[in-house]
Protein backbone atom coordinates (compact mmCIF):
# COMPACT_ATOMS: atom_id res chain seq x y z
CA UNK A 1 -12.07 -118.47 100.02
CA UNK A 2 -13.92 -121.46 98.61
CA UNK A 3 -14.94 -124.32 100.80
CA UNK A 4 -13.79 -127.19 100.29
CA UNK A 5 -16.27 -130.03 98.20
CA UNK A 6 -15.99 -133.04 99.24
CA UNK A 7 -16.64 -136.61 97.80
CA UNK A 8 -18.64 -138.20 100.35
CA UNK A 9 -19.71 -141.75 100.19
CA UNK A 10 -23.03 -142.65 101.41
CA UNK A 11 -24.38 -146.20 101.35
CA UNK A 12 -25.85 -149.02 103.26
CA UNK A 13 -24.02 -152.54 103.63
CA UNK A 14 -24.75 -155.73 104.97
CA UNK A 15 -22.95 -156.82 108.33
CA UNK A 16 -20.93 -158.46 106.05
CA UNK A 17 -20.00 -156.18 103.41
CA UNK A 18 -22.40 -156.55 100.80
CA UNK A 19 -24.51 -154.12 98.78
CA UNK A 20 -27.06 -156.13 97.73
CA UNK A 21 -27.40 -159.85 96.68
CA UNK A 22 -26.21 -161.58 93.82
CA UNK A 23 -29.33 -161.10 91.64
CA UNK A 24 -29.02 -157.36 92.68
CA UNK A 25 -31.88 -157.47 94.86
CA UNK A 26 -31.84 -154.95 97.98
CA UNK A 27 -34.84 -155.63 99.82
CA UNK A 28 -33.48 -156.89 102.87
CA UNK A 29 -32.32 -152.98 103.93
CA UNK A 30 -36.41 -152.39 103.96
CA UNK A 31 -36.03 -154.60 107.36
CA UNK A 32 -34.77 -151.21 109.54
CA UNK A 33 -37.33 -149.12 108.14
CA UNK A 34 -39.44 -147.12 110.93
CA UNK A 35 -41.23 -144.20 110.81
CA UNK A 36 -39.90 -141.16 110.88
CA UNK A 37 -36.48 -142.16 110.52
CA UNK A 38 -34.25 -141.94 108.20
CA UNK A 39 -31.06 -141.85 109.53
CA UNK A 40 -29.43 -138.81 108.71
CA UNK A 41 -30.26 -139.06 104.98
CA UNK A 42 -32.29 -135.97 104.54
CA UNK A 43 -29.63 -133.82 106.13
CA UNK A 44 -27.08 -135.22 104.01
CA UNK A 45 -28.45 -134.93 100.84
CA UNK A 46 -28.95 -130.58 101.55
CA UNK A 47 -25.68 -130.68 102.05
CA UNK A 48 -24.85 -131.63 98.33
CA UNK A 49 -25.66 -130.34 94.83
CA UNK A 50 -23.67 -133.16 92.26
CA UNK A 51 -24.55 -137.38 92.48
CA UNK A 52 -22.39 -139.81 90.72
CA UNK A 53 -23.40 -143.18 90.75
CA UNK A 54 -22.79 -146.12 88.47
CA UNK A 55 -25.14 -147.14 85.04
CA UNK A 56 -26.57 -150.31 87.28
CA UNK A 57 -27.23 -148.23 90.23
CA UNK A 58 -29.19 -146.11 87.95
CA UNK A 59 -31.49 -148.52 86.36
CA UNK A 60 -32.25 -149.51 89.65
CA UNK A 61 -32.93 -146.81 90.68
CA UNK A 62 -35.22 -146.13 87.82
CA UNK A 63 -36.91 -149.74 88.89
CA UNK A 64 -38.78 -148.38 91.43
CA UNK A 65 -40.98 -146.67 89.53
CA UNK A 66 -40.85 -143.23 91.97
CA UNK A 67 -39.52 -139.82 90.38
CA UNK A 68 -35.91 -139.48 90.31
CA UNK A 69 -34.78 -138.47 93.71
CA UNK A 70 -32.07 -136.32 92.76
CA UNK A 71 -33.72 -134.29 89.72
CA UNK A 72 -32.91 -131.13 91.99
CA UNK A 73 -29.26 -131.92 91.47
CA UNK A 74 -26.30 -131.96 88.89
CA UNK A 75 -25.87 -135.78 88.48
CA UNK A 76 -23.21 -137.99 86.53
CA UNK A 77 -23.95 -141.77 85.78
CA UNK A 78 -21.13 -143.31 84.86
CA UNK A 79 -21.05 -145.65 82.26
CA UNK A 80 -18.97 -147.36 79.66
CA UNK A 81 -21.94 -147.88 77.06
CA UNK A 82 -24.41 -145.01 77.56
CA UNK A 83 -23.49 -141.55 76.07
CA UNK A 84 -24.78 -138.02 76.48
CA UNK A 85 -27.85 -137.61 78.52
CA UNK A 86 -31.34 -137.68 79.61
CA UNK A 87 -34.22 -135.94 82.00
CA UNK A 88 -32.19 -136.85 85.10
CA UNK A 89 -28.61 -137.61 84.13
CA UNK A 90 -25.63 -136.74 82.05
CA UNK A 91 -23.77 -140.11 81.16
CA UNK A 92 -20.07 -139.72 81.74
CA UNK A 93 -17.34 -142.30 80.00
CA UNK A 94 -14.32 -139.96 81.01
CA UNK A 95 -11.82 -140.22 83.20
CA UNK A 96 -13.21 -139.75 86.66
CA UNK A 97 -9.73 -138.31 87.73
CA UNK A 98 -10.85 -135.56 85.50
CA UNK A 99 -14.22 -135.20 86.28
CA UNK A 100 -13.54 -134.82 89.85
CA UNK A 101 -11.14 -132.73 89.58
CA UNK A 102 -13.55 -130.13 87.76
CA UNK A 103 -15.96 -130.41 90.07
CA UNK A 104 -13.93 -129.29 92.87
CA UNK A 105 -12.49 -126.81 91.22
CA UNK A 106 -15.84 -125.04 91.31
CA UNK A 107 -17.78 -123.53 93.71
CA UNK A 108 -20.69 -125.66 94.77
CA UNK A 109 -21.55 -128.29 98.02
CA UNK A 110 -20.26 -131.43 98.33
CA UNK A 111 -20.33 -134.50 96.14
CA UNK A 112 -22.30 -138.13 96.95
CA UNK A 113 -21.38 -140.85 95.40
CA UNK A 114 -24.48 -143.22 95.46
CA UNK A 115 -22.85 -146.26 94.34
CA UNK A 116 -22.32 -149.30 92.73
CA UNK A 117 -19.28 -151.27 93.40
CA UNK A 118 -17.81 -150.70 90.56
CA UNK A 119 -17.97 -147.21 90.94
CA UNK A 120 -16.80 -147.29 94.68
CA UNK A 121 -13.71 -149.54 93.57
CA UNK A 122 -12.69 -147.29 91.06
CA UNK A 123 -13.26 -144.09 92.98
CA UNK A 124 -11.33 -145.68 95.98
CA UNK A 125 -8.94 -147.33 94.04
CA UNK A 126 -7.89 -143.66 92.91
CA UNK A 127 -8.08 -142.16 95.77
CA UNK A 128 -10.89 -140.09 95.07
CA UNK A 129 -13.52 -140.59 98.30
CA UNK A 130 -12.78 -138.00 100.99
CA UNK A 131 -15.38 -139.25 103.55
CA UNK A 132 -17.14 -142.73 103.97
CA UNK A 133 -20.84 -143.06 105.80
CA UNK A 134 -21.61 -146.35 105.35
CA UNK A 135 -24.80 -147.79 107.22
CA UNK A 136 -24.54 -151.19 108.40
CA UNK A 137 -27.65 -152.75 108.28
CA UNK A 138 -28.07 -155.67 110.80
CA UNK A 139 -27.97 -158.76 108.57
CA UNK A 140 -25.57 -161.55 106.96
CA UNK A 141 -25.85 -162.13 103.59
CA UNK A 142 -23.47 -164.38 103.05
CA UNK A 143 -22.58 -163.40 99.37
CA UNK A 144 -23.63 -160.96 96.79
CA UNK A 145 -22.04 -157.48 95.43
CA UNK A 146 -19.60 -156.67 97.46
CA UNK A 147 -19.22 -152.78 98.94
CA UNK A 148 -15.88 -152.85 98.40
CA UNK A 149 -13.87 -154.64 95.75
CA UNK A 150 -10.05 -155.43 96.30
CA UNK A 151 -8.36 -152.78 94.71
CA UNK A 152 -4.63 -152.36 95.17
CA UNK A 153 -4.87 -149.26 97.00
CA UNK A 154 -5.17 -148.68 100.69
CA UNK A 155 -6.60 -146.63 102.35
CA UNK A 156 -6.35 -144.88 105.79
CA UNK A 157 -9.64 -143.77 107.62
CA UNK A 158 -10.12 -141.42 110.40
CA UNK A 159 -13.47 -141.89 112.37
CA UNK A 160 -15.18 -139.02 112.79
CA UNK A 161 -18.45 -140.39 114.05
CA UNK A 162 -20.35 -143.76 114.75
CA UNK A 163 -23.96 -144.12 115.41
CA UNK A 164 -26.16 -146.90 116.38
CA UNK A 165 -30.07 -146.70 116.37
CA UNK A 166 -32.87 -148.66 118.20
CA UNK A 167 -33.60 -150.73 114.50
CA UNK A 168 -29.86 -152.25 114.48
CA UNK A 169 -28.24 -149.95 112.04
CA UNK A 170 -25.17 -148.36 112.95
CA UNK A 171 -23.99 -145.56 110.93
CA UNK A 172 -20.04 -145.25 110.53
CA UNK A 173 -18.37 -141.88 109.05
CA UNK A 174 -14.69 -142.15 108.10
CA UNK A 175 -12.93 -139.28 106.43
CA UNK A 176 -9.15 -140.10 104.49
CA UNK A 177 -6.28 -139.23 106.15
């Protein structure tokens, strides 16, 4: 019997909703850094084999100037201008329907989705996102890029766990019902 993959969401967010701030910058989640900690991430990430994340998220990624952190997985970059792939990525234009739909049809762990909003909206617009762990990091922003666009769909969540630690971040993990 196959297990089932799931498409887990895994992100940080201000207080206030926001993913970073309107120039894109996300410096302000460096502020509940400590040593040794890292909330859960490193178990989470063994316990997938497929990223999809958005073209923006990417290059950002990318901006930091550090190896690709998920070169020992199958990842998708979505994007409506880029086309075919590179040393990290296959770009994917598709319909995501489709695409996840594949991907849980095989065998395998689960799937992260690593962002952006745009990404997120459509994923959870379509019903797509099984589980949400979003880490709240404890600041206001005020504006910026919102976590989570208004779609017209909504969506039902079942906590499963929360979290808080001794820098101010509280981890939430919702699964749809």
């Amino acid at each position: 019997m196959n297990k089932k993959r799931n498409v887990i969401l895994y992100i940080a967010a201000s207080v206030d909703g926001f993913i970073a701030k309107e120039n894109e910058d996300i410096d302000w989640l460096s502020m509940v850094e400590r040593p040794g900690e890292d909330y859960g991430y490193e178990a989470f990430v063994n316990t997938v084999d497929t990223v999809i994340m958005g073209r923006k998220t990417y290059d950002k990624v990318l901006s930091f100037g550090i190896e690709f952190p998920h070169k020992d997985k199958k990842c998708y970059v979505i994007s409506r201008t880029k086309t075919g792939h590179d040393d990290n990525v296959e770009f994917y234009g598709g319909n995501v329907i489709e695409l996840i739909q594949e991907l849980k049809s095989k065998e395998g762990k689960n799937i992260f989705v690593d962002g952006g909003a745009e990404v997120v909206r459509e994923l959870k617009s379509l019903n797509l996102i099984d589980e949400y762990v979003i880490s709240f990091i404890p600041i206001m922003l005020g504006k910026g890029i919102r976590l989570f666009k208004e779609t017209e769909a909504e969506s039902k969540l079942e906590l499963v766990e929360s979290r808080a630690f001794e820098s101010g971040l509280v981890q939430v993990t919702y699964k749809t019902i």
